[in-house]
Protein backbone atom coordinates (compact mmCIF):
# COMPACT_ATOMS: atom_id res chain seq x y z
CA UNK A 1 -38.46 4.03 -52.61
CA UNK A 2 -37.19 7.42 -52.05
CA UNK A 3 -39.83 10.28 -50.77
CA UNK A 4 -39.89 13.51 -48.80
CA UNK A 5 -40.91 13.12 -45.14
CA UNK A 6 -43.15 16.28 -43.61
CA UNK A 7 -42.65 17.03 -39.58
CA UNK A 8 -44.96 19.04 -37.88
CA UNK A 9 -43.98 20.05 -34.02
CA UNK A 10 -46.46 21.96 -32.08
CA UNK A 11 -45.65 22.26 -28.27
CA UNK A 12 -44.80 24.05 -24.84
CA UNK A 13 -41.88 24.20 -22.77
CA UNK A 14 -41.61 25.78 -19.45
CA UNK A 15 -37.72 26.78 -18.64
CA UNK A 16 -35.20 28.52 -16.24
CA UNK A 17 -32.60 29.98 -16.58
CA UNK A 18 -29.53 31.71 -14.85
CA UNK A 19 -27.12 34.39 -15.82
CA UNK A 20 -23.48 34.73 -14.70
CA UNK A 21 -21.55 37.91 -15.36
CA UNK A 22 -17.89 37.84 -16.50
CA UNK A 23 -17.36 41.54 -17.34
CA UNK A 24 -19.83 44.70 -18.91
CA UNK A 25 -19.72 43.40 -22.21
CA UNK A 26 -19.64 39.23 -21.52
CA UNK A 27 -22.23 36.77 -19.69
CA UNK A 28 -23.36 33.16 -19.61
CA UNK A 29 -26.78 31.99 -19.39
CA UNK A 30 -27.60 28.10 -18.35
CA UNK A 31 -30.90 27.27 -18.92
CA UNK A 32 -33.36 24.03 -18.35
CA UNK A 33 -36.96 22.78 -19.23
CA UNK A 34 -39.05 20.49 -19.15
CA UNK A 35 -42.19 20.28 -21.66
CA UNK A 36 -44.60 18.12 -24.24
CA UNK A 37 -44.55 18.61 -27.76
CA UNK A 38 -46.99 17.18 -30.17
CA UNK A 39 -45.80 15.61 -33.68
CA UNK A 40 -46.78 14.42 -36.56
CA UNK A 41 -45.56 13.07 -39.48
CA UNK A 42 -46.93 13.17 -43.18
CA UNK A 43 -45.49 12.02 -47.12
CA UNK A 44 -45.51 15.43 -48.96
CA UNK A 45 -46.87 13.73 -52.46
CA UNK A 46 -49.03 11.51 -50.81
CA UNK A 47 -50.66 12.20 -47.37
CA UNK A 48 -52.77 9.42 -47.50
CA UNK A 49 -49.61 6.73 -47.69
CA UNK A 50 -48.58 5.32 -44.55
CA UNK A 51 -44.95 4.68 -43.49
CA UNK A 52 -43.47 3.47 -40.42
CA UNK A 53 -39.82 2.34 -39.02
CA UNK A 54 -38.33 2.06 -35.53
CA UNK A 55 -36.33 5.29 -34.55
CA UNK A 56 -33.30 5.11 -32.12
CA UNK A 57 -36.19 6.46 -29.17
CA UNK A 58 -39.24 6.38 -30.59
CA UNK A 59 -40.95 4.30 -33.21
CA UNK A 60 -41.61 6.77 -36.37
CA UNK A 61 -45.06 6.71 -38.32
CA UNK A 62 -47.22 8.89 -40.49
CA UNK A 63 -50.66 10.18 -40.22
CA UNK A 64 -50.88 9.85 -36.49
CA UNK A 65 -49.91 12.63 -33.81
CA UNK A 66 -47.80 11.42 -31.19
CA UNK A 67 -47.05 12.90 -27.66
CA UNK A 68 -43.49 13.11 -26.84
CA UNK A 69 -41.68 14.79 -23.83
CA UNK A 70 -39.32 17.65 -24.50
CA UNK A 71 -36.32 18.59 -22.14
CA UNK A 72 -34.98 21.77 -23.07
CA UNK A 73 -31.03 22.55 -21.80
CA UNK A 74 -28.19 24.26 -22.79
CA UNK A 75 -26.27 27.63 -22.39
CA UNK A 76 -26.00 30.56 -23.90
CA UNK A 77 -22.71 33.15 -24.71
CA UNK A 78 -23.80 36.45 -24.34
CA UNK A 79 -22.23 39.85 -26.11
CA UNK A 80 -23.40 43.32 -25.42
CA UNK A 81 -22.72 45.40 -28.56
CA UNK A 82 -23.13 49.25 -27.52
CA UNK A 83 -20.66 51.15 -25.04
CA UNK A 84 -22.99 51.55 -22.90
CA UNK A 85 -22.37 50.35 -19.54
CA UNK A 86 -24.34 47.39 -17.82
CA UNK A 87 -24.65 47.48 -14.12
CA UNK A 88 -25.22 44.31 -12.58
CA UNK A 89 -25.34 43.19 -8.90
CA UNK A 90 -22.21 42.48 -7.34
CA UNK A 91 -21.74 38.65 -6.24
């Protein structure tokens, strides 16, 4: 049987980050979280049918919101557009 799945995420994430400077224009930013986000899962025709099946992680079923943790990471390739110049703090 073939049907369209709904997700709903709701959540919070608290993160930090840092920036390193490689010249006026260029930068990299490195960030990482931690948080809880709050899903839940519904049939678009039919919100009243039930479906479940074992994810890689977590187990997936509808009509139920489930907890799960959230950890936030990655970086970031930054380009300033205008001419102005950026003054940063020398390191």
């Amino acid at each position: 049987m073939t049907f369209p799945l709904r997700k709903r995420v709701i959540g919070a994430h608290f993160k930090a980050a840092r920036q390193y400077y490689v010249s006026n224009r260029f930068w990299l930013e490195i960030y990482l979280g931690i948080g809880l986000n709050f899903r839940k899962y519904t049939i678009a025709n039919n919100p009243r049918m039930t479906y479940q099946v074992n994810d890689l992680f977590t187990p997936i079923a509808t009509n139920r919101t489930e907890a799960v943790p959230a950890l936030p990471a990655g970086f970031r390739i930054l380009y300033r557009l205008d001419k102005l110049m950026v003054t940063h703090p020398k390191r």
